[in-house]
C-alpha atoms as a PDB file:
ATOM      1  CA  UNK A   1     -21.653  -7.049  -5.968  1.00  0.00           C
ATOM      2  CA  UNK A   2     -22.771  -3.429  -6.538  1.00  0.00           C
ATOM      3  CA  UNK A   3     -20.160  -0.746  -7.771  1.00  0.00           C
ATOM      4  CA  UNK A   4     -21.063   0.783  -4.031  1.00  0.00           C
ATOM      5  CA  UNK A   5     -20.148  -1.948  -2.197  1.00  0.00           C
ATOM      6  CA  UNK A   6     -17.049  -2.530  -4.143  1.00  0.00           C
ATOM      7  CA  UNK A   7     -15.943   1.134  -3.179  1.00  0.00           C
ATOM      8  CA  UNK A   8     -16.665   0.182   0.570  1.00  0.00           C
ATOM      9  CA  UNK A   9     -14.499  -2.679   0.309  1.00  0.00           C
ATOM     10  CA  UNK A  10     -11.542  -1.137  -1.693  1.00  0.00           C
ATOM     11  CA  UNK A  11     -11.571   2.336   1.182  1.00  0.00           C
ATOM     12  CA  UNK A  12     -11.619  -0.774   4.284  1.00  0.00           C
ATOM     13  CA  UNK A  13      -8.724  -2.504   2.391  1.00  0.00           C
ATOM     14  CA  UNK A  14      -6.882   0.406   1.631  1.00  0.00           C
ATOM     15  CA  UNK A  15      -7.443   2.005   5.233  1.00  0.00           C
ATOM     16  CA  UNK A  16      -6.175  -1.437   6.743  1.00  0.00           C
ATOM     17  CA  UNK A  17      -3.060  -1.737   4.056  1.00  0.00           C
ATOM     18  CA  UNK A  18      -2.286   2.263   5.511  1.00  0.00           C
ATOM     19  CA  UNK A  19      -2.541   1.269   9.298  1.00  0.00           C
ATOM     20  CA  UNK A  20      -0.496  -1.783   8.581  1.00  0.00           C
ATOM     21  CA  UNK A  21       2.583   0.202   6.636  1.00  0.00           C
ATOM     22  CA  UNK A  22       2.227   2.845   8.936  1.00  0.00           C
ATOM     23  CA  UNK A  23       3.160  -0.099  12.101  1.00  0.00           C
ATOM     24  CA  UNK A  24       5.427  -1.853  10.110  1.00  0.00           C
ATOM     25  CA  UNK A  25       7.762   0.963   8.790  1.00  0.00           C
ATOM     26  CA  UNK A  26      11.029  -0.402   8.785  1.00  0.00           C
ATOM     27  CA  UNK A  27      12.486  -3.251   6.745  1.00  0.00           C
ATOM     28  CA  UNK A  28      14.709  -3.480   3.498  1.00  0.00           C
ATOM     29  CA  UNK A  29      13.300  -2.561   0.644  1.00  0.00           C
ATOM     30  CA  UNK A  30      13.407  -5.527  -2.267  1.00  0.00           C
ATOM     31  CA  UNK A  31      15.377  -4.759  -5.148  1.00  0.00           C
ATOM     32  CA  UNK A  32      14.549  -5.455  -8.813  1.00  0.00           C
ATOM     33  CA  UNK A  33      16.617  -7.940 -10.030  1.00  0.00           C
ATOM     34  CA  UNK A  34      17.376  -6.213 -13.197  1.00  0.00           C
ATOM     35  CA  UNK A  35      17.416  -2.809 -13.953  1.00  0.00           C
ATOM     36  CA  UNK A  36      14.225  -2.618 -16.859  1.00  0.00           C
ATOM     37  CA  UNK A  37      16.892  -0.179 -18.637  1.00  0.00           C
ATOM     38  CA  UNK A  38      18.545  -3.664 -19.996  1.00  0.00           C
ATOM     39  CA  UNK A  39      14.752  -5.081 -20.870  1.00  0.00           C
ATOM     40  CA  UNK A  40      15.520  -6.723 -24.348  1.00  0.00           C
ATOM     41  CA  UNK A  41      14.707  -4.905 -27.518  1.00  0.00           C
ATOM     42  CA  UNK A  42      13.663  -8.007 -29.188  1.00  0.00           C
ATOM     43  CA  UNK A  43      10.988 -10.556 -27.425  1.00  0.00           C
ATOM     44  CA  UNK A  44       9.768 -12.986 -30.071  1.00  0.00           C
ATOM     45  CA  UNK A  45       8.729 -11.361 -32.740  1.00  0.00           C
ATOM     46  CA  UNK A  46       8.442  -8.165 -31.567  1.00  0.00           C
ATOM     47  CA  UNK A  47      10.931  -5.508 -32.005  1.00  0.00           C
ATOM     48  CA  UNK A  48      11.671  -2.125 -30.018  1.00  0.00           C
ATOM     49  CA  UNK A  49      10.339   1.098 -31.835  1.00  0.00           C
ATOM     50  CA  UNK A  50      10.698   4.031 -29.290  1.00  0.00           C
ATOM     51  CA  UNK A  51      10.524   4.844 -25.468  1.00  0.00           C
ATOM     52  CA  UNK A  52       8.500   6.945 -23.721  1.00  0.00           C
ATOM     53  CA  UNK A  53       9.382   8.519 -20.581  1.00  0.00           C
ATOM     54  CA  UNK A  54       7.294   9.971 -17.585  1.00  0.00           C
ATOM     55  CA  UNK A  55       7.596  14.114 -16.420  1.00  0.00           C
ATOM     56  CA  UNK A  56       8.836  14.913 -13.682  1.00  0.00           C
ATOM     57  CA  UNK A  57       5.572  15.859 -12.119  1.00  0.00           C
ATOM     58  CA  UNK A  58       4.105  12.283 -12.423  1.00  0.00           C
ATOM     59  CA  UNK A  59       7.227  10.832 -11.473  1.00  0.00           C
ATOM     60  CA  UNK A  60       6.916  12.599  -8.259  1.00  0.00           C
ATOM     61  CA  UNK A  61       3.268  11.386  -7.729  1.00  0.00           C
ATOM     62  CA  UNK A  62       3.982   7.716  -8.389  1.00  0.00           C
ATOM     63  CA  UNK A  63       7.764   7.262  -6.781  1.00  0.00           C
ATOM     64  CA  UNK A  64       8.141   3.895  -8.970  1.00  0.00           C
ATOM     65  CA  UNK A  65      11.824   2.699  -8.227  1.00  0.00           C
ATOM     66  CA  UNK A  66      12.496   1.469 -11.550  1.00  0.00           C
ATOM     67  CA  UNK A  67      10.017   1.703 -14.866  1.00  0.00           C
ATOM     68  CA  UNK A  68       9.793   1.354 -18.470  1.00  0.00           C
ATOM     69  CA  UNK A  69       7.218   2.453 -21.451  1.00  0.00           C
ATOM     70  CA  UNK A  70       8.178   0.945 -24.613  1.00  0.00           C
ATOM     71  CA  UNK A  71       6.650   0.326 -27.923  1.00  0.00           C
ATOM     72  CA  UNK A  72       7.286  -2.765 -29.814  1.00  0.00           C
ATOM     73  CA  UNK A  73       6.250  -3.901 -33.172  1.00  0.00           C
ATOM     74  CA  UNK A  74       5.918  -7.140 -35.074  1.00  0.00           C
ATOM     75  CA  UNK A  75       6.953  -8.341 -38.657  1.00  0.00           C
ATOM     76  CA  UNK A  76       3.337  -6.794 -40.026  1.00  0.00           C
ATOM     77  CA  UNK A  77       3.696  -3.603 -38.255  1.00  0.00           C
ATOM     78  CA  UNK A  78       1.355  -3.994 -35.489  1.00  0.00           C
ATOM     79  CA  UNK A  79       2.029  -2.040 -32.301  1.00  0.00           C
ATOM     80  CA  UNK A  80       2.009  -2.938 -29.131  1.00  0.00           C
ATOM     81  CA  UNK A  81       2.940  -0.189 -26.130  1.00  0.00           C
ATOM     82  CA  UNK A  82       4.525  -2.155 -22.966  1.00  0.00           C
ATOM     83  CA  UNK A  83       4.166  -0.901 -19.321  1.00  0.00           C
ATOM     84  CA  UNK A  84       6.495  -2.235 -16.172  1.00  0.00           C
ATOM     85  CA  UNK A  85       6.431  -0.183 -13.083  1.00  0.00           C
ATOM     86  CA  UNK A  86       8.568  -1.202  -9.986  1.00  0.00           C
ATOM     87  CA  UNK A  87       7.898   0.121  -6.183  1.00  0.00           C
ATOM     88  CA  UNK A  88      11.077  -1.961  -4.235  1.00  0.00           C
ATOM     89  CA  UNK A  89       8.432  -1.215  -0.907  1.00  0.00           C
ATOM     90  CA  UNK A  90       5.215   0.574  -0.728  1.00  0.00           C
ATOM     91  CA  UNK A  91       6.167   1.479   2.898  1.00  0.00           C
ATOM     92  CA  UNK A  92       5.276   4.869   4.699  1.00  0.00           C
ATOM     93  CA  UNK A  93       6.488   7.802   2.675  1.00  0.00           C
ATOM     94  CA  UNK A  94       7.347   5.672  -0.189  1.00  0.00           C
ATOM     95  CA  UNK A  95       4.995   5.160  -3.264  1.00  0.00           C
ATOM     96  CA  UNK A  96       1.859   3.135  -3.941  1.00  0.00           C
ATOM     97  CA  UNK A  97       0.945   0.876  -7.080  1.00  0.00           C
ATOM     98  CA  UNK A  98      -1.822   3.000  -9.070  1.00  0.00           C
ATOM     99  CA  UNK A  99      -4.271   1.356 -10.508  1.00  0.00           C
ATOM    100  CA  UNK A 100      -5.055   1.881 -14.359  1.00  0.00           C
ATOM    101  CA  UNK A 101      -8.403   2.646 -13.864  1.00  0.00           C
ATOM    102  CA  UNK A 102      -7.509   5.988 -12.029  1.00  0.00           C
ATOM    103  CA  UNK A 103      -4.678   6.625 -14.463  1.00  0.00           C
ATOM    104  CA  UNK A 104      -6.341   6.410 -17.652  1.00  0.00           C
ATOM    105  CA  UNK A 105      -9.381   8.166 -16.804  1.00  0.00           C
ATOM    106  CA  UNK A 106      -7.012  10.954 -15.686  1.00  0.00           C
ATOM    107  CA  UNK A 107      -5.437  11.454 -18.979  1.00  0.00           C
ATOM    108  CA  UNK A 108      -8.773  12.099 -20.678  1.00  0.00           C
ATOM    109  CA  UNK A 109      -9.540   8.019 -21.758  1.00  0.00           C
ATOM    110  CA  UNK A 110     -13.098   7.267 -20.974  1.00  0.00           C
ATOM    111  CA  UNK A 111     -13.623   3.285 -19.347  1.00  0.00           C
ATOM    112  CA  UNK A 112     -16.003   1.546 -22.120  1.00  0.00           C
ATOM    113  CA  UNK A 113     -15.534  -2.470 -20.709  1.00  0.00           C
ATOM    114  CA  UNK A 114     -13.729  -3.836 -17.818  1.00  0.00           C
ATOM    115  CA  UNK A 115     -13.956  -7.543 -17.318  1.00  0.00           C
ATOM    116  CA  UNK A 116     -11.062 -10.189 -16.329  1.00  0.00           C
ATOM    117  CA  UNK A 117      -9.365 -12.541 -18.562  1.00  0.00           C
ATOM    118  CA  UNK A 118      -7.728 -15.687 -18.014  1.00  0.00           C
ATOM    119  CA  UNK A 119      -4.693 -16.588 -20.512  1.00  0.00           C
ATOM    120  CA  UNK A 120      -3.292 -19.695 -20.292  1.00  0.00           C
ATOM    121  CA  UNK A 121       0.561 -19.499 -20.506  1.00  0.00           C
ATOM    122  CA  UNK A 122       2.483 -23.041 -21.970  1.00  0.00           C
ATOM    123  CA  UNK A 123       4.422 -24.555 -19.116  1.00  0.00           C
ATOM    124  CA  UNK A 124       3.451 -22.016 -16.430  1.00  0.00           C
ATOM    125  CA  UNK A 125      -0.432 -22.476 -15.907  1.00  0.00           C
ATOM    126  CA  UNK A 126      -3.060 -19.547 -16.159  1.00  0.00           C
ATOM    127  CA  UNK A 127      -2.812 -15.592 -15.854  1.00  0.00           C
ATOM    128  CA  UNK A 128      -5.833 -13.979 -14.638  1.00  0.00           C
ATOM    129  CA  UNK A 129      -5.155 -10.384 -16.215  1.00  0.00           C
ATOM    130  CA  UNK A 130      -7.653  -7.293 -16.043  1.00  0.00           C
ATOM    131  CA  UNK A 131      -9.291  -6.166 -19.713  1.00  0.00           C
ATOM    132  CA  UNK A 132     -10.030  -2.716 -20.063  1.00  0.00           C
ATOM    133  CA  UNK A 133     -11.865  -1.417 -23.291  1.00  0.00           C
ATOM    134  CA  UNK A 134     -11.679   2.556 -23.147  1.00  0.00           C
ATOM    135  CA  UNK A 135     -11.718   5.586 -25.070  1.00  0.00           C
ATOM    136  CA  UNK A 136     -10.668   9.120 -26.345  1.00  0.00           C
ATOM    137  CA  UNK A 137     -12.302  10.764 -29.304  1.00  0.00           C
ATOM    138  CA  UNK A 138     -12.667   8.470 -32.042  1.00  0.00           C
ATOM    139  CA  UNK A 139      -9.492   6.272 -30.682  1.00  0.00           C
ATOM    140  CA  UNK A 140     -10.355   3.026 -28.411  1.00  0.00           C
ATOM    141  CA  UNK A 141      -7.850   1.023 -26.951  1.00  0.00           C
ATOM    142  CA  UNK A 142      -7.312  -2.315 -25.078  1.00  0.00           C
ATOM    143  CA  UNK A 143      -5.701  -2.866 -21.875  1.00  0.00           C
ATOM    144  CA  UNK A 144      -4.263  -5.838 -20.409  1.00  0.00           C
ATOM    145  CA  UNK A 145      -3.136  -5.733 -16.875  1.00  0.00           C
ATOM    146  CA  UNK A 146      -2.095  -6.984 -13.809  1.00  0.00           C
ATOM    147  CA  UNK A 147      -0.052  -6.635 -10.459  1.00  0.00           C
ATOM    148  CA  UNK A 148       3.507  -8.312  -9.042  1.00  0.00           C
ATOM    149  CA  UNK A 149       2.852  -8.640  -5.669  1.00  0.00           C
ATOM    150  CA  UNK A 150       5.836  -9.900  -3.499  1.00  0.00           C
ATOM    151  CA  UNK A 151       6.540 -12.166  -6.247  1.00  0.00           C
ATOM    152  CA  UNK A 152       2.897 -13.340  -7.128  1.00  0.00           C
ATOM    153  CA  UNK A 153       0.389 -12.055  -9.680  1.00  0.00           C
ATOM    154  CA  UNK A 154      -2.251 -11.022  -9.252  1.00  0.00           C
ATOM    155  CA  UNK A 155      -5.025  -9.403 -11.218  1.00  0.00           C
ATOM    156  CA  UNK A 156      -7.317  -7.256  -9.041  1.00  0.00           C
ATOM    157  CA  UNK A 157      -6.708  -4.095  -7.199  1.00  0.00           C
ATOM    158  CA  UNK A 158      -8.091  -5.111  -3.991  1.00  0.00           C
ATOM    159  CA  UNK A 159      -6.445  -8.514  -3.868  1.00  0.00           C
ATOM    160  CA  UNK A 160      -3.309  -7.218  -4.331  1.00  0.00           C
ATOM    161  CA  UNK A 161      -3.578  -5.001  -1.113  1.00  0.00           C
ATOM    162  CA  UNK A 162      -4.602  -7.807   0.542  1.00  0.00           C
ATOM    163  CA  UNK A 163      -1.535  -9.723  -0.473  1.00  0.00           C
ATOM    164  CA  UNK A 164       0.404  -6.651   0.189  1.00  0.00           C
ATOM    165  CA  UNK A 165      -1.071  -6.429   3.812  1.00  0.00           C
ATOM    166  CA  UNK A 166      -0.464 -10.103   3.981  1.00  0.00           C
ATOM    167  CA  UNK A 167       3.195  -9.985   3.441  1.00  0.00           C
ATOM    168  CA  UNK A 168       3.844  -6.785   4.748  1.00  0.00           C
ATOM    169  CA  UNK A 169       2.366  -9.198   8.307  1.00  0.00           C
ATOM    170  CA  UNK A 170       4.564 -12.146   7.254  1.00  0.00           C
ATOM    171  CA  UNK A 171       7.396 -11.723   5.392  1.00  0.00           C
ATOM    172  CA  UNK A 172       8.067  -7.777   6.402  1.00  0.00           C
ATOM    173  CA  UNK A 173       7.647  -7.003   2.597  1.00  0.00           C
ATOM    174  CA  UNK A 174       6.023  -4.525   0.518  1.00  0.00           C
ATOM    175  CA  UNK A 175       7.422  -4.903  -3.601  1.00  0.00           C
ATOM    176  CA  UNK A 176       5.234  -4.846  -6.133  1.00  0.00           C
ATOM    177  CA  UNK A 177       4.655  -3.875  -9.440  1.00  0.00           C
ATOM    178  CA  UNK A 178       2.572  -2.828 -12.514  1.00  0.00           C
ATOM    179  CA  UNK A 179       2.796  -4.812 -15.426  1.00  0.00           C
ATOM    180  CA  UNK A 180       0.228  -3.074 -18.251  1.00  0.00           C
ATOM    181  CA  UNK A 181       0.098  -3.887 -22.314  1.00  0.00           C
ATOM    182  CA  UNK A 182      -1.815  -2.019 -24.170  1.00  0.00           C
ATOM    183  CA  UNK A 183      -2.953  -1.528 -28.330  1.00  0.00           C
ATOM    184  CA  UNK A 184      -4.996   0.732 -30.238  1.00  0.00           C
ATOM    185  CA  UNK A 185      -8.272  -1.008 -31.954  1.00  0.00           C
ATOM    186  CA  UNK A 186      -7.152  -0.423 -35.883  1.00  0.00           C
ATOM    187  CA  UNK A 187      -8.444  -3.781 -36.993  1.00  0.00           C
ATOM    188  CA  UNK A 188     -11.015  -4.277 -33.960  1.00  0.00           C
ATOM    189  CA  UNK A 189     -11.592  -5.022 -30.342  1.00  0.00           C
ATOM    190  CA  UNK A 190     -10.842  -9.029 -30.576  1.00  0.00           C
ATOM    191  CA  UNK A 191      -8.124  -8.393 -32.876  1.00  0.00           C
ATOM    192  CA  UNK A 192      -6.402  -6.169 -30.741  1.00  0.00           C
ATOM    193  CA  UNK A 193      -7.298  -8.618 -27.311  1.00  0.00           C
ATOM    194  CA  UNK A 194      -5.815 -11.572 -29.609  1.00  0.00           C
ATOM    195  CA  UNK A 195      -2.737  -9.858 -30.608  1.00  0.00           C
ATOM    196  CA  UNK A 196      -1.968  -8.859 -26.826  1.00  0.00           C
ATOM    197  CA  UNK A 197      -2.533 -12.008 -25.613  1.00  0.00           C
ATOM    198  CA  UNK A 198       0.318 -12.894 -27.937  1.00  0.00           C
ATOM    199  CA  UNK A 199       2.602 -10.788 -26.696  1.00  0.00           C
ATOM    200  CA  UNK A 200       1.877 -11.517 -23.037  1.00  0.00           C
ATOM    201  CA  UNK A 201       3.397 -15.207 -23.966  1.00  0.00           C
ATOM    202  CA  UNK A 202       6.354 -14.075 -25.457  1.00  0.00           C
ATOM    203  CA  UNK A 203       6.866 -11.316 -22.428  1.00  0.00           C
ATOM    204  CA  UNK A 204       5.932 -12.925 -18.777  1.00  0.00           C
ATOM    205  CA  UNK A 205       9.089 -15.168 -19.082  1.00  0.00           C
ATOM    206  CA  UNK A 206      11.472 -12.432 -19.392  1.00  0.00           C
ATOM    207  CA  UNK A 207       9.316 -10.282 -16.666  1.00  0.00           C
ATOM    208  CA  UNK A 208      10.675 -13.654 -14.402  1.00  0.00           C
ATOM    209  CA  UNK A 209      14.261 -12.092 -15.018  1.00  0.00           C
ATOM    210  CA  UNK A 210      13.942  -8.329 -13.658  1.00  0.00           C
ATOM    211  CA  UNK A 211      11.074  -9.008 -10.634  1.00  0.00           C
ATOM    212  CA  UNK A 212      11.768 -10.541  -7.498  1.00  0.00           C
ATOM    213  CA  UNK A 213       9.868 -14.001  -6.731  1.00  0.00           C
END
């Protein structure tokens, strides 16, 4: 599929996902279960080293319900920088899941690689998550992502707004969120991917704790 016809498809999807919220405006919004202020300082072995917090401008622009950026650490000093984002409904006038490829960009990191990734989580079956190589200066980083939508994940942006209009149809709901990971290439790009993957086993089981199913 061509990078045109791609665009085509996400503007139809999106237009429909509008048309759909915009009929279906009422309904209770779906709270997280747990407020990501009480997301544990310790998963495995990776430990809490700072937060990072989102102006007031941006905060504005995405209307997330609930979020957190946090960076954790492990025993050798490898970082790690964790993303959550919660929308409780992406209903008319509320706010929409953005996707890291018109985030990123925005804050001056250049898209080297995108490709999909499956990790295969013990006890719980695979995780299709979106890769993203980019780059800013002489830094690179890698990006592991994916969306929670209405309980489910998902990897790609135009899936999820299909599940979105799907349940939005259905089950009169509209939740979703963001979950991103992301490191800094110090010791190289498979490195990096390896050491992420890690800490996306030792983090989806508490993400089961704080969004809804």
């Amino acid at each position: 599929m061509t990078p045109g016809i791609r665009v085509a498809i996400s503007c139809v999807v999106l237009l429909g996902a509008l048309a759909i919220l915009q009929l279906r405006s009422t309904g209770a919004a779906v709270p997280i279960r747990r407020s990501l202020d009480t997301f544990p300082g310790a998963i495995g072995g990776w430990q809490a080293r700072e937060d990072s917090f989102l102006g007031a401008e941006i905060q504005n622009l995405l209307k997330v319900d609930d979020y957190m950026i946090r960076r954790y650490a492990d025993e050798a000093g490898n970082t790690v920088w964790l993303y959550v984002g919660y929308w409780a409904s992406q209903r008319r006038g509320g706010g929409q899941v953005h996707s890291p490829r018109n985030c990123l960009p925005g804050s001056g990191w250049e898209p080297v690689e995108a490709s999909r990734l499956v990790i295969e989580l013990p006890g719980r079956g695979p995780l299709t998550v979106n890769r993203y190589l980019i780059q800013k200066d002489q830094n690179m980083q890698v990006v592991l992502y994916w969306y929670h939508a209405q309980g489910k994940p998902v990897a790609g942006e135009v899936p999820a707004k299909i599940a979105m209009m799907r349940s939005a149809v259905f089950q009169n709901r509209t939740d979703g969120a963001l979950v991103r990971v992301s490191s800094l290439t110090s010791r190289g790009v498979p490195e990096t991917t390896d050491r992420l993957v890690r800490y996306v086993h030792a983090v989806y089981p508490i993400l089961g704790e704080y969004l809804p199913d």
